[in-house]
PDB file of N, CA and C in Angstrom:
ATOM      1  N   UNK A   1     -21.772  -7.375   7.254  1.00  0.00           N
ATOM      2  CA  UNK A   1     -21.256  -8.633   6.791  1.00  0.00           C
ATOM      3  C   UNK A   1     -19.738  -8.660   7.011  1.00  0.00           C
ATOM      4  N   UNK A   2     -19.086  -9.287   7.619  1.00  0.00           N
ATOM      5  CA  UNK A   2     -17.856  -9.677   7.574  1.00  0.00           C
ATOM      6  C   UNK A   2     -17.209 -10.509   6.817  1.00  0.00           C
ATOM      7  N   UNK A   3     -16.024 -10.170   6.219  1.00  0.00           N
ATOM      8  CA  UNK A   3     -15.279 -10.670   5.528  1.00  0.00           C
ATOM      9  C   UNK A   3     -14.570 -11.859   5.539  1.00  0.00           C
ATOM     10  N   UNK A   4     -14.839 -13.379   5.325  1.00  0.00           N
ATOM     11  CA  UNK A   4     -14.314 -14.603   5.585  1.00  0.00           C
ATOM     12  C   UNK A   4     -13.226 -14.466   4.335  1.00  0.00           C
ATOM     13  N   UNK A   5     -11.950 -14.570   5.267  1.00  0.00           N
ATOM     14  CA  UNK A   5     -10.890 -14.543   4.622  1.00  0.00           C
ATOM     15  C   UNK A   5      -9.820 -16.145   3.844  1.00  0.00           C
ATOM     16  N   UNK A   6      -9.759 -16.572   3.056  1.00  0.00           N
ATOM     17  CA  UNK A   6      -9.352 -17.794   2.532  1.00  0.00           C
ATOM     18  C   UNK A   6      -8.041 -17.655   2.861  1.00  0.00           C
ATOM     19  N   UNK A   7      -7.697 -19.034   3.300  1.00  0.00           N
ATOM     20  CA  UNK A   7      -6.944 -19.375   3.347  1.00  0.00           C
ATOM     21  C   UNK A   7      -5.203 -18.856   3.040  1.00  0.00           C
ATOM     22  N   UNK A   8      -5.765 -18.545   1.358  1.00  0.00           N
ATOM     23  CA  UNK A   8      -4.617 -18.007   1.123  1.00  0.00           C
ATOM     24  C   UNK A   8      -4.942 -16.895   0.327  1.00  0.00           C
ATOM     25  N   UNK A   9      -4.493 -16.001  -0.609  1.00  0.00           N
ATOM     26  CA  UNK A   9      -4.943 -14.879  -1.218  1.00  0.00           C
ATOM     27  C   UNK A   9      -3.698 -14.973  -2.421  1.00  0.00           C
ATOM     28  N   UNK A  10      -4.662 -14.466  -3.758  1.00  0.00           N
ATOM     29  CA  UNK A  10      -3.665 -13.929  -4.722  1.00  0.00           C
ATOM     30  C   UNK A  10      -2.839 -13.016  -3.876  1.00  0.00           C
ATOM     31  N   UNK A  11      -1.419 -12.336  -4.231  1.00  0.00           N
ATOM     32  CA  UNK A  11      -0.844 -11.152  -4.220  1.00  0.00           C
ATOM     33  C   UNK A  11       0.098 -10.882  -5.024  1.00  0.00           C
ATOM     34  N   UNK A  12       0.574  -9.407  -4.838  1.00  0.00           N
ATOM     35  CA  UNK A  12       1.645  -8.934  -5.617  1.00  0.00           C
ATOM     36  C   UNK A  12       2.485  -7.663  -4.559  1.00  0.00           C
ATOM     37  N   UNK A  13       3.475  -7.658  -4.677  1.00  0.00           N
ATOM     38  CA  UNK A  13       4.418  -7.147  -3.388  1.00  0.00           C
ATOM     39  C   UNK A  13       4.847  -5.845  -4.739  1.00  0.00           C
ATOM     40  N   UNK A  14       5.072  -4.914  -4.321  1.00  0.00           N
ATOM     41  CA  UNK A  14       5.527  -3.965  -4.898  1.00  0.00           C
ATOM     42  C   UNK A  14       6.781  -3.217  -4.067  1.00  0.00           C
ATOM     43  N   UNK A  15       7.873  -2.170  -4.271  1.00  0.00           N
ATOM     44  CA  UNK A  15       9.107  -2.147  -3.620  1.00  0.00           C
ATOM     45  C   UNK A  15       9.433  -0.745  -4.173  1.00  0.00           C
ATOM     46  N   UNK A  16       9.793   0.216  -2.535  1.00  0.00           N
ATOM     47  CA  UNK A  16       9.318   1.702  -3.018  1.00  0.00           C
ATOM     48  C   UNK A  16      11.040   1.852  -2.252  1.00  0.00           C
ATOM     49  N   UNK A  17      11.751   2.456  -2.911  1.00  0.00           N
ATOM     50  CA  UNK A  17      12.763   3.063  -1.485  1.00  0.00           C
ATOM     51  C   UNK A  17      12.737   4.688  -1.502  1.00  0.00           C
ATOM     52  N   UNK A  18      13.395   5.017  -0.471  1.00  0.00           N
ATOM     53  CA  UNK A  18      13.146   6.418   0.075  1.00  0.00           C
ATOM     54  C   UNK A  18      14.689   6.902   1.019  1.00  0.00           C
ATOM     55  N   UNK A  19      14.802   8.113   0.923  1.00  0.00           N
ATOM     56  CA  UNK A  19      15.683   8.869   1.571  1.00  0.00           C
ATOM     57  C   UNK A  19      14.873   9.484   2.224  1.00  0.00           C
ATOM     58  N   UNK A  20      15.212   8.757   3.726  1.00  0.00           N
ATOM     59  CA  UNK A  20      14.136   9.335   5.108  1.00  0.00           C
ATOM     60  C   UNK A  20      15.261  10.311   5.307  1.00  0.00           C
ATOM     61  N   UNK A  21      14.420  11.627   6.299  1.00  0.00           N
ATOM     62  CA  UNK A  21      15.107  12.260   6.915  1.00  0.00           C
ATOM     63  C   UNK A  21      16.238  11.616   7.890  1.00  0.00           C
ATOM     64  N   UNK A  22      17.409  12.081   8.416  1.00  0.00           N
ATOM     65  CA  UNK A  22      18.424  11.827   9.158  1.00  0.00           C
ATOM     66  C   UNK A  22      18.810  10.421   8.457  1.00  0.00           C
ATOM     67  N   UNK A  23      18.710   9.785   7.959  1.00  0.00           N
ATOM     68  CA  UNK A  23      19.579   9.081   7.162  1.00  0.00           C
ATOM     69  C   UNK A  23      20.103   9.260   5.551  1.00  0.00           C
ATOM     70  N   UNK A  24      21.180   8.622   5.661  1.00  0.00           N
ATOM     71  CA  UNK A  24      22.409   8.920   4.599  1.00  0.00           C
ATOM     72  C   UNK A  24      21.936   7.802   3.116  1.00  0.00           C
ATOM     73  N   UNK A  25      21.442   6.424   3.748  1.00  0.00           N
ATOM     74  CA  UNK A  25      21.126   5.248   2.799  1.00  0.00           C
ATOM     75  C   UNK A  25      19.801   5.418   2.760  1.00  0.00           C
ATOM     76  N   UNK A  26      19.378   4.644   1.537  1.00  0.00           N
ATOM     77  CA  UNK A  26      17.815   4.054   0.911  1.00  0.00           C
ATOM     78  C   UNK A  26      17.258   3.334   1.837  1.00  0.00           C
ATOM     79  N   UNK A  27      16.287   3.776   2.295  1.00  0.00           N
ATOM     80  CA  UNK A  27      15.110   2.568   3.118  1.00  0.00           C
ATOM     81  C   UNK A  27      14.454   2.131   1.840  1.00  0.00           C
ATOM     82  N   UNK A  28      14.458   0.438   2.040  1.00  0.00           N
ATOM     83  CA  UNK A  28      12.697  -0.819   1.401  1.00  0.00           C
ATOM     84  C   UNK A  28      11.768  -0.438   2.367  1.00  0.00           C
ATOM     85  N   UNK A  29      10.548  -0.283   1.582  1.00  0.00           N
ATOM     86  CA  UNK A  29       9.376  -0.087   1.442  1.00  0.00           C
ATOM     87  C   UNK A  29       8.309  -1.076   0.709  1.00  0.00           C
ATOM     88  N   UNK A  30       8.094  -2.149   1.559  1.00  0.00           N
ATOM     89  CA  UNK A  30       7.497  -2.741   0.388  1.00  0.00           C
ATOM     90  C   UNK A  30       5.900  -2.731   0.613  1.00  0.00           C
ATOM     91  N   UNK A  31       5.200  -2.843  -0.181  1.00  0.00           N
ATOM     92  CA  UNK A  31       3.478  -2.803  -0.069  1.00  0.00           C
ATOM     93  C   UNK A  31       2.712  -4.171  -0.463  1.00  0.00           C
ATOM     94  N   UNK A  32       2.425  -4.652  -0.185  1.00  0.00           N
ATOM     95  CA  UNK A  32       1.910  -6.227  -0.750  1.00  0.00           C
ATOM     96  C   UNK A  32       0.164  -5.937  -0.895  1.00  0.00           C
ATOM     97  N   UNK A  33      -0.122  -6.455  -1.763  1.00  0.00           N
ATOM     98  CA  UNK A  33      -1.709  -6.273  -2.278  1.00  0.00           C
ATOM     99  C   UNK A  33      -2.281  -7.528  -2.471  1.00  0.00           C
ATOM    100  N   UNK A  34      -3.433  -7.932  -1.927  1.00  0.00           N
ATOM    101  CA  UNK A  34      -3.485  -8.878  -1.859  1.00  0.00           C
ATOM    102  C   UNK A  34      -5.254  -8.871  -2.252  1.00  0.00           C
ATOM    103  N   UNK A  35      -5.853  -9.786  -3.497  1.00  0.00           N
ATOM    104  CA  UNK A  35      -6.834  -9.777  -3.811  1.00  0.00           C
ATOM    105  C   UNK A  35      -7.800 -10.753  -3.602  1.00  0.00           C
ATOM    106  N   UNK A  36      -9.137 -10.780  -3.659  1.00  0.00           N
ATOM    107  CA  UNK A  36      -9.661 -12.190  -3.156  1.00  0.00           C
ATOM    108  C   UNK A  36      -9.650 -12.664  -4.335  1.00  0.00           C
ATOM    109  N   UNK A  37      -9.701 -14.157  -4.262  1.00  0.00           N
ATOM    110  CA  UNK A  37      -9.644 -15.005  -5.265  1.00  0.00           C
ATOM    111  C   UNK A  37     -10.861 -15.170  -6.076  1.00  0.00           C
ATOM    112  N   UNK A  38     -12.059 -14.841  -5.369  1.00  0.00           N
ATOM    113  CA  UNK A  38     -13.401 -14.889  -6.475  1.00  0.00           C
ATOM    114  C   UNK A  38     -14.016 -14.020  -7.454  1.00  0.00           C
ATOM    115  N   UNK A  39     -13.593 -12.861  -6.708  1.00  0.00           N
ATOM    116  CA  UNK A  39     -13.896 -11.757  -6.900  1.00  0.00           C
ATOM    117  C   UNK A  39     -12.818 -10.802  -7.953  1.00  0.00           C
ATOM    118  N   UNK A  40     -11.525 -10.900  -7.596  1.00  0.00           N
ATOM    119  CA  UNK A  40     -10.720 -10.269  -7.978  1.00  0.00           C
ATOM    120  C   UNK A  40     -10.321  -9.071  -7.512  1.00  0.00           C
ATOM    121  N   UNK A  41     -10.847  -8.175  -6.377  1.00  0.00           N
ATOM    122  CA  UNK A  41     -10.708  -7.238  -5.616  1.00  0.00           C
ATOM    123  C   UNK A  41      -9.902  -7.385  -4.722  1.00  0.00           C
ATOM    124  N   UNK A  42      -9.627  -6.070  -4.464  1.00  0.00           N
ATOM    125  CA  UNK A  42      -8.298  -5.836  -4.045  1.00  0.00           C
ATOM    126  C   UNK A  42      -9.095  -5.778  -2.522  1.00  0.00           C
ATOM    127  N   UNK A  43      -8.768  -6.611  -0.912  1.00  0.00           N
ATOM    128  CA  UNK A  43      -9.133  -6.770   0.052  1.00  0.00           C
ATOM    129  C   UNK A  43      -7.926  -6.675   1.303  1.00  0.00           C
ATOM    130  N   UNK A  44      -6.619  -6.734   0.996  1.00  0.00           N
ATOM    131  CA  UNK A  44      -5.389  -6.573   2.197  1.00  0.00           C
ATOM    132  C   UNK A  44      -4.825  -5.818   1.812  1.00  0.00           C
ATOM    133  N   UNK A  45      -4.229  -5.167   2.859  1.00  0.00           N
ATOM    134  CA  UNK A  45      -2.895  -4.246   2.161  1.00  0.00           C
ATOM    135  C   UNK A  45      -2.005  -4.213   3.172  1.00  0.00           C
ATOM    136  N   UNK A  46      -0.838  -4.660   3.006  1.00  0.00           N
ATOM    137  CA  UNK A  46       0.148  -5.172   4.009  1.00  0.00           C
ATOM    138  C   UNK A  46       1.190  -4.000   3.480  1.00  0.00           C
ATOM    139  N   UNK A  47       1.872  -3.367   4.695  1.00  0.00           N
ATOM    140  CA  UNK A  47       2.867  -2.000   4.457  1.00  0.00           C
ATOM    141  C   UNK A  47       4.432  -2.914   5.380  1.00  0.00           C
ATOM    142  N   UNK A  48       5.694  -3.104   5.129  1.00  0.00           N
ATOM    143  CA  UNK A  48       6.672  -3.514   5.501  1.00  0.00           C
ATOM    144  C   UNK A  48       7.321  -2.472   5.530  1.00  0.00           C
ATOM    145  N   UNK A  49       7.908  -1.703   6.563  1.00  0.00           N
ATOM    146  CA  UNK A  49       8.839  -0.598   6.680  1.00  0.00           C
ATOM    147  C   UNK A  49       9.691  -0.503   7.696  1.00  0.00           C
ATOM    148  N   UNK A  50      11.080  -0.572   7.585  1.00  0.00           N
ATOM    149  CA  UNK A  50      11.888  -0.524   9.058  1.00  0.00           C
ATOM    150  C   UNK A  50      11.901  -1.656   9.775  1.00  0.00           C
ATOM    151  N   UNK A  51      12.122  -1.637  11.102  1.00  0.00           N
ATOM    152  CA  UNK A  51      12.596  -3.055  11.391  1.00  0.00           C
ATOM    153  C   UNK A  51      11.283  -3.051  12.627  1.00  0.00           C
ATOM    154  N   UNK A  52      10.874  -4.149  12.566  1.00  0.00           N
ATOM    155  CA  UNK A  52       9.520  -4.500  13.410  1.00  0.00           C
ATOM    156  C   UNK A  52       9.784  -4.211  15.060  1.00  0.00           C
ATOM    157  N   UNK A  53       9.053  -3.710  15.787  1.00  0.00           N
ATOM    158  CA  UNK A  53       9.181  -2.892  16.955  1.00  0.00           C
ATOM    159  C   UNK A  53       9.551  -1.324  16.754  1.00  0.00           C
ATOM    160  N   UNK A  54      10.015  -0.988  15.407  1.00  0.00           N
ATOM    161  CA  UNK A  54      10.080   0.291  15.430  1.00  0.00           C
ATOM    162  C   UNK A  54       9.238   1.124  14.888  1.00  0.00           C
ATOM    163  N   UNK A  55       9.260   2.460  15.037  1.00  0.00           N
ATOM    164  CA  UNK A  55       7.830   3.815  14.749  1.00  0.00           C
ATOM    165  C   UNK A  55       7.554   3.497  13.341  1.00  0.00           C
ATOM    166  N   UNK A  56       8.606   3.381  12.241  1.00  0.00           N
ATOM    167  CA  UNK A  56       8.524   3.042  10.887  1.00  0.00           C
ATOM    168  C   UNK A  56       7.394   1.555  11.012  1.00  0.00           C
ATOM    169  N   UNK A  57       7.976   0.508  10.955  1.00  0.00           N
ATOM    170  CA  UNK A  57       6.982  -0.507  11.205  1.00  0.00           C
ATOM    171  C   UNK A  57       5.482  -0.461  11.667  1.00  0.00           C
ATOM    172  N   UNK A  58       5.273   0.130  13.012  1.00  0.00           N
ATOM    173  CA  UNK A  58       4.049   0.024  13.453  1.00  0.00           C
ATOM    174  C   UNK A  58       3.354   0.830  12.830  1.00  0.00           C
ATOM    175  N   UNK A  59       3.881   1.839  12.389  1.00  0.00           N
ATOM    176  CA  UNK A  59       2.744   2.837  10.959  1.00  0.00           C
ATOM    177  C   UNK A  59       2.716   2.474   9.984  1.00  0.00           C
ATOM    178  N   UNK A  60       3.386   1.408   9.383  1.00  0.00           N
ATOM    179  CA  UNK A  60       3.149   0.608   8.217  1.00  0.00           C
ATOM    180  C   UNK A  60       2.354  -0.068   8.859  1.00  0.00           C
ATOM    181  N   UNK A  61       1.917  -1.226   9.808  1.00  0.00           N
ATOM    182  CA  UNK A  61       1.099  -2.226  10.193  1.00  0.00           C
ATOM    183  C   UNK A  61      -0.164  -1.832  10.312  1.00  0.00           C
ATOM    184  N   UNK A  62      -0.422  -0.258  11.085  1.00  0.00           N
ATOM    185  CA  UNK A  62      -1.484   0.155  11.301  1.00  0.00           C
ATOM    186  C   UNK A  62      -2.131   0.951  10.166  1.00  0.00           C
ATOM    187  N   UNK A  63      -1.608   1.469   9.371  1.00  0.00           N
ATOM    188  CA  UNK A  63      -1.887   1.831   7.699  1.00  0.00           C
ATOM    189  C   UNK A  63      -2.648   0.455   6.958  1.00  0.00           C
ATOM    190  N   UNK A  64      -1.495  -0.204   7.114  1.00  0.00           N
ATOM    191  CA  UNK A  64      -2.088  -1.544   6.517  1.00  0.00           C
ATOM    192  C   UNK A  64      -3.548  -1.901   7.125  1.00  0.00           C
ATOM    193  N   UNK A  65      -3.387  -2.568   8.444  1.00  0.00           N
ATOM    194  CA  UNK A  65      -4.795  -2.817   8.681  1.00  0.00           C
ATOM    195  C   UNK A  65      -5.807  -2.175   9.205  1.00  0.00           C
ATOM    196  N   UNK A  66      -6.017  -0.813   8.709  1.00  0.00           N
ATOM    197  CA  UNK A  66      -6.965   0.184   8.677  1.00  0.00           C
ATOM    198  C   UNK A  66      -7.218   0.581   6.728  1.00  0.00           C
ATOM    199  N   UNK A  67      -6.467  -0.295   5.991  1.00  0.00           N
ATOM    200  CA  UNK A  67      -7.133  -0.003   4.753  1.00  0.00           C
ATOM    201  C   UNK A  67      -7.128  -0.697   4.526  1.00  0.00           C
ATOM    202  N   UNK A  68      -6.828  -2.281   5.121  1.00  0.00           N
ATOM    203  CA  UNK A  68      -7.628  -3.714   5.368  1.00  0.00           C
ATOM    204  C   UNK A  68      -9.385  -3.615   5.816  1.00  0.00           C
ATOM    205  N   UNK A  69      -9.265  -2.943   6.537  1.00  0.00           N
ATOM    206  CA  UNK A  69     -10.448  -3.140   7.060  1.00  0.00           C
ATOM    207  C   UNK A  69     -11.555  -2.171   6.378  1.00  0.00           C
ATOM    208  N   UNK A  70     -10.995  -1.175   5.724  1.00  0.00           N
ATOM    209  CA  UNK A  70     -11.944  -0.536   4.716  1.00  0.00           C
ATOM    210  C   UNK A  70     -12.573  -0.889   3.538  1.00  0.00           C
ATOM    211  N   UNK A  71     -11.464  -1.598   3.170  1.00  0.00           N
ATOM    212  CA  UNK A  71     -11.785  -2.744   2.114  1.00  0.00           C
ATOM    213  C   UNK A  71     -12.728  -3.865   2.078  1.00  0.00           C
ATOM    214  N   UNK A  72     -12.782  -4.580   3.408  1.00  0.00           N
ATOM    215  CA  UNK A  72     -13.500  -5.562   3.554  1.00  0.00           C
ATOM    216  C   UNK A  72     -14.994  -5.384   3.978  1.00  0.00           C
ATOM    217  N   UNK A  73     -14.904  -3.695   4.302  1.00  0.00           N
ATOM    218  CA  UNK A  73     -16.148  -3.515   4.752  1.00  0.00           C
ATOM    219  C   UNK A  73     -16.847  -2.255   3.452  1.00  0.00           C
ATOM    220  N   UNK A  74     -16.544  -2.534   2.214  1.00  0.00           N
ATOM    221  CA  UNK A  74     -17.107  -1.937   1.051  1.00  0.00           C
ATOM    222  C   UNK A  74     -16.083  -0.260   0.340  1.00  0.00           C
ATOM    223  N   UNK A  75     -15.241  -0.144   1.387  1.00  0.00           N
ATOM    224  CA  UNK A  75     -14.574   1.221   0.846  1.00  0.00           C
ATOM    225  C   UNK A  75     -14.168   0.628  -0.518  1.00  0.00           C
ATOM    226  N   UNK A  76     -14.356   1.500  -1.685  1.00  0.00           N
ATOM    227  CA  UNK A  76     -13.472   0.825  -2.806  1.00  0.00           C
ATOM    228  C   UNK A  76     -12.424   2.014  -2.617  1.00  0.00           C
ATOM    229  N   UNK A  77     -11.356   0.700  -3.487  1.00  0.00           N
ATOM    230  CA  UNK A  77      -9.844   1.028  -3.474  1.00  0.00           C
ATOM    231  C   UNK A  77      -9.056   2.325  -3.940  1.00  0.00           C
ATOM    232  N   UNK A  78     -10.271   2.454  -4.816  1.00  0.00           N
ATOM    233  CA  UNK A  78      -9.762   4.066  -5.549  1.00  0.00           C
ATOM    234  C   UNK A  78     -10.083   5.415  -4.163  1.00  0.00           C
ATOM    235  N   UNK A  79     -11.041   4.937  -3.999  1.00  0.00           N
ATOM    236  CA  UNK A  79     -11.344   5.969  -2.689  1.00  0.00           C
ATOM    237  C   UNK A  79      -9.635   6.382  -2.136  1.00  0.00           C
ATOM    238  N   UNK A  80      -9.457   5.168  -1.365  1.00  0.00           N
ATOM    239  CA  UNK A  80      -8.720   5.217  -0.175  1.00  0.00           C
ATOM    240  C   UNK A  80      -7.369   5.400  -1.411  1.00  0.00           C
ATOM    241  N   UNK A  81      -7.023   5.127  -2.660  1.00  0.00           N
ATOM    242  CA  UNK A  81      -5.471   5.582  -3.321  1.00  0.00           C
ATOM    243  C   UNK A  81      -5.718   6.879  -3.599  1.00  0.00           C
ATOM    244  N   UNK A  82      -6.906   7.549  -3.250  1.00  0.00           N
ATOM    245  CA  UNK A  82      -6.956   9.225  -3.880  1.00  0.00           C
ATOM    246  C   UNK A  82      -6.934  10.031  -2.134  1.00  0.00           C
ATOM    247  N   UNK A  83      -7.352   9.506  -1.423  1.00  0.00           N
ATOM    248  CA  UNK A  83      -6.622   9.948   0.109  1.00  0.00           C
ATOM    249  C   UNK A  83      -5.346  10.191   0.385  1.00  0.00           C
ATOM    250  N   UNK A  84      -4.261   9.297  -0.066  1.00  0.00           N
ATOM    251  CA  UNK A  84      -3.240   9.221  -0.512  1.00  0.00           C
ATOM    252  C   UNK A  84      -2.207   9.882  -1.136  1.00  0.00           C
ATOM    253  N   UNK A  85      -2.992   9.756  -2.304  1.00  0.00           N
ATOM    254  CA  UNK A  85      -2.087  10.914  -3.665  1.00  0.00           C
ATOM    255  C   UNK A  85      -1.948  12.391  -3.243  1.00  0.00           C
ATOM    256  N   UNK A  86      -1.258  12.634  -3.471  1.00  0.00           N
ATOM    257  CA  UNK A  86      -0.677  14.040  -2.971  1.00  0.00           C
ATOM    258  C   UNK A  86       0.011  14.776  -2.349  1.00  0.00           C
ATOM    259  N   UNK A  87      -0.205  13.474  -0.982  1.00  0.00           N
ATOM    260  CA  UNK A  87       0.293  13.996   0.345  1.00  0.00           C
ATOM    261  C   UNK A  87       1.736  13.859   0.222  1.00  0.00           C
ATOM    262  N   UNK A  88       2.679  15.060   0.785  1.00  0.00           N
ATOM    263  CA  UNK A  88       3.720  15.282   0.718  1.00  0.00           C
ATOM    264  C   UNK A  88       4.644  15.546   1.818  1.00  0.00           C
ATOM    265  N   UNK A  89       5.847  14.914   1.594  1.00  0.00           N
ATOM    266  CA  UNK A  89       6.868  15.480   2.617  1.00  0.00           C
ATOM    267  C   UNK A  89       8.184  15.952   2.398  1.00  0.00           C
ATOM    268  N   UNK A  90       8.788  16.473   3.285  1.00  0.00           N
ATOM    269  CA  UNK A  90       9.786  16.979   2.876  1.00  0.00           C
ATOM    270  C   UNK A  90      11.162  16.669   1.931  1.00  0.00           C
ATOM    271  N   UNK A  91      11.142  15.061   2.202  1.00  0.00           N
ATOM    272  CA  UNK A  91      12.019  14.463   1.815  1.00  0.00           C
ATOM    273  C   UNK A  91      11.827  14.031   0.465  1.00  0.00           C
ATOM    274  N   UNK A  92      10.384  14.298  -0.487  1.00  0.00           N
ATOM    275  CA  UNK A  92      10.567  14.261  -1.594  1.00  0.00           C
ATOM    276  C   UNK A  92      11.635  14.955  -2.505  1.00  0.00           C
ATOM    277  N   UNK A  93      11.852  14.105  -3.604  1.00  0.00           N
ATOM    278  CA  UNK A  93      12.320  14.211  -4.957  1.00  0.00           C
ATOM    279  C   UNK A  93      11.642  14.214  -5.889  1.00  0.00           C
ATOM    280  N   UNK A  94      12.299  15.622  -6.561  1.00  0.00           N
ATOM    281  CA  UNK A  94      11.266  15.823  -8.008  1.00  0.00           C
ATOM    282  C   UNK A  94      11.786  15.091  -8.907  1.00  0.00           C
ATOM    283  N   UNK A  95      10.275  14.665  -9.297  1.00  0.00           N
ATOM    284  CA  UNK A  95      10.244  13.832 -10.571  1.00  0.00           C
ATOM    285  C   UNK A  95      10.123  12.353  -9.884  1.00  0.00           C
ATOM    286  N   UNK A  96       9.562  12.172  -8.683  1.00  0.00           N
ATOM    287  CA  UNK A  96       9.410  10.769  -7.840  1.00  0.00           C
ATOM    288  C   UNK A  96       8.428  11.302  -6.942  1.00  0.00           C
ATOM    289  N   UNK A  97       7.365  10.011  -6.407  1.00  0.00           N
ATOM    290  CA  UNK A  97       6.312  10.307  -5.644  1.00  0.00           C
ATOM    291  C   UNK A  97       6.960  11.182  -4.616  1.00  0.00           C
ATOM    292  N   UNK A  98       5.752  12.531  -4.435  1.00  0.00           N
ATOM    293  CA  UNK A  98       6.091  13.443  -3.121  1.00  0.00           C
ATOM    294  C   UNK A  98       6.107  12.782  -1.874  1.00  0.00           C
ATOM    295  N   UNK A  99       5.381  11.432  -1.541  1.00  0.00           N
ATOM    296  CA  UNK A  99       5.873  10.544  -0.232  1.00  0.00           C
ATOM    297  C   UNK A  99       5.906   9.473  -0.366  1.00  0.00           C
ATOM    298  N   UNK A 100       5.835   8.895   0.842  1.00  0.00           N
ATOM    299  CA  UNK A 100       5.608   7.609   0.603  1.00  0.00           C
ATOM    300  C   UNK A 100       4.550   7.225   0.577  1.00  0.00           C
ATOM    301  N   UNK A 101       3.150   8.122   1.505  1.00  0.00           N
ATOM    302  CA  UNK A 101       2.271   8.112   1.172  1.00  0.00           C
ATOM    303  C   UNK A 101       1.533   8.317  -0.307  1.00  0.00           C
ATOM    304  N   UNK A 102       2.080   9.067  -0.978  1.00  0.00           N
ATOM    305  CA  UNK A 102       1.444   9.522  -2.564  1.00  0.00           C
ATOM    306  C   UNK A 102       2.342   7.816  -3.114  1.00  0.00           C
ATOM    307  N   UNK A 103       2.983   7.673  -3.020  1.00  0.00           N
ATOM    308  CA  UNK A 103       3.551   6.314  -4.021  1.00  0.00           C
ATOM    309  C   UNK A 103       2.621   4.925  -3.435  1.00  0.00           C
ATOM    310  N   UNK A 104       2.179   5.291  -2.361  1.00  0.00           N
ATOM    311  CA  UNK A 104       1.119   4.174  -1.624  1.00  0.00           C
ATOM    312  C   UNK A 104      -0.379   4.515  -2.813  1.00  0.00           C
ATOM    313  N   UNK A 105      -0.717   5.394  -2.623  1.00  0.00           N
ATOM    314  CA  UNK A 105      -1.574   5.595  -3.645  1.00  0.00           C
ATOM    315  C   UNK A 105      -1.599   5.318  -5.165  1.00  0.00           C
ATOM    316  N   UNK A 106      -0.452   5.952  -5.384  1.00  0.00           N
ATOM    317  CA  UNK A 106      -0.384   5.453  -7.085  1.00  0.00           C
ATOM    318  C   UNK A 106      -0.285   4.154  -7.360  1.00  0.00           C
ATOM    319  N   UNK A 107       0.374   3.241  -6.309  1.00  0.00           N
ATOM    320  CA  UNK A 107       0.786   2.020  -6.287  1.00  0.00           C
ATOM    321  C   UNK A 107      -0.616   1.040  -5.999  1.00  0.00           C
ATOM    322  N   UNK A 108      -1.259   1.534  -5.499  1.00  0.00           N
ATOM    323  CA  UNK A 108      -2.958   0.806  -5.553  1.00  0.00           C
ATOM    324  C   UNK A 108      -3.858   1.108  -6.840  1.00  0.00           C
ATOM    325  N   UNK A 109      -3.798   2.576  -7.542  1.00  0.00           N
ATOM    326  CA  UNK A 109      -4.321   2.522  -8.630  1.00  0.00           C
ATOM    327  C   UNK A 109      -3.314   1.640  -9.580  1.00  0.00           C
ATOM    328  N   UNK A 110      -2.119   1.691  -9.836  1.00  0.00           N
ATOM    329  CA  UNK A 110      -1.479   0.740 -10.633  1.00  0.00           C
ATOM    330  C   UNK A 110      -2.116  -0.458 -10.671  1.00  0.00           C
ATOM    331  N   UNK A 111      -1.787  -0.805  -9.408  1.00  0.00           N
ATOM    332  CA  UNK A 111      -2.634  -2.018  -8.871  1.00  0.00           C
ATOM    333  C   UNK A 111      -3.733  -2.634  -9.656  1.00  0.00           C
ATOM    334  N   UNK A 112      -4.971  -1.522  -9.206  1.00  0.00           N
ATOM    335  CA  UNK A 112      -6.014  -1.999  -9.617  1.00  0.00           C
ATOM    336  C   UNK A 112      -5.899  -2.102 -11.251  1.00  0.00           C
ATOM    337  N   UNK A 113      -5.249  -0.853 -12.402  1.00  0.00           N
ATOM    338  CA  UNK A 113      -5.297  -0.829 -13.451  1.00  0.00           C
ATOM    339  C   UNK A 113      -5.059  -2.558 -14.194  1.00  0.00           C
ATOM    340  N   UNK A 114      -3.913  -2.737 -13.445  1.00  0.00           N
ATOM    341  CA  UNK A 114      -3.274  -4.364 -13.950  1.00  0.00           C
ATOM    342  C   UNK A 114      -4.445  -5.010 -14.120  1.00  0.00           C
ATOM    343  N   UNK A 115      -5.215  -5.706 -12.493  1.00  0.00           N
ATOM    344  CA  UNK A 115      -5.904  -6.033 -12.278  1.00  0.00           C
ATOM    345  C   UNK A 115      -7.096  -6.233 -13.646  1.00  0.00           C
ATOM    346  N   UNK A 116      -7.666  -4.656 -13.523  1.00  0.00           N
ATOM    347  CA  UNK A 116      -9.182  -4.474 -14.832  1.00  0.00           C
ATOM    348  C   UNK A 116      -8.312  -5.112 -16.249  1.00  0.00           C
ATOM    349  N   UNK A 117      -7.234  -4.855 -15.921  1.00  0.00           N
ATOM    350  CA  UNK A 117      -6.277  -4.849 -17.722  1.00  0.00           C
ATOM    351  C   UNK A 117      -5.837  -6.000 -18.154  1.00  0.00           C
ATOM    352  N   UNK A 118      -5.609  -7.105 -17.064  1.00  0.00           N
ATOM    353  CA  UNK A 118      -5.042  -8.562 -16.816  1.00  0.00           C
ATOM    354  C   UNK A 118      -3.691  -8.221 -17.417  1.00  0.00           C
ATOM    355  N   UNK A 119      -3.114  -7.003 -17.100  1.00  0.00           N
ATOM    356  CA  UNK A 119      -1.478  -6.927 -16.610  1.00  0.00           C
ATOM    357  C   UNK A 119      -0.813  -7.116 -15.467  1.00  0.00           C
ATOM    358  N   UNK A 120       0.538  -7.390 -15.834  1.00  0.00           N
ATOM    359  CA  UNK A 120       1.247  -7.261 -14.471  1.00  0.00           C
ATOM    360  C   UNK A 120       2.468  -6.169 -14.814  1.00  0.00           C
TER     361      UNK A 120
END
């Protein structure tokens, strides 16, 4: 079954920054979640990183719509935020997600928690 997508979609944009390797300043990171409207499930996940045409960008785009497409085709969300959690890189700080990947994760269970909780 494929996923007929409306028009427009609830969302909520969330905003991660990071000290990448070889740079001195904070990179935005933002993650946008986007739920269907009938259902209330969480179905897009849009990744914004770096400036579009670059390596940062296109691994946000392709992150994004490869856990777009898991979504729409029954993966639930917790699955794919526990793939996530953990994974680490060098450029972590203790006492802050070990990547950007692990803050991608926590940031979908947050997500969903709101969601079941009718928080924001």
């Amino acid at each position: 079954m494929t996923y007929e997508r409306p028009d427009t979609l609830p969302s909520r944009t969330y905003k991660h920054q990071f000290l990448c390797e070889g740079h001195t300043e904070l990179q935005s990171f933002f993650l946008h979640l986007n739920d269907d409207p009938d259902t209330g499930e969480l179905v897009e996940v849009l990744l914004t990183i770096g400036t579009a045409g670059r390596c940062q960008s296109c691994w946000g785009g392709s992150i994004g719509r490869l856990m777009s497409t898991a979504l729409q085709d029954g993966v639930k969300p917790e699955r794919l935020a526990m793939a996530f959690i953990g994974v680490s890189c060098s450029a972590a700080v203790a006492g802050h997600p070990a990547s950007c990947h692990d803050w991608i994760g926590q940031t979908i269970l947050k997500h969903i928690k709101e969601d079941r909780d009718g928080t924001d």
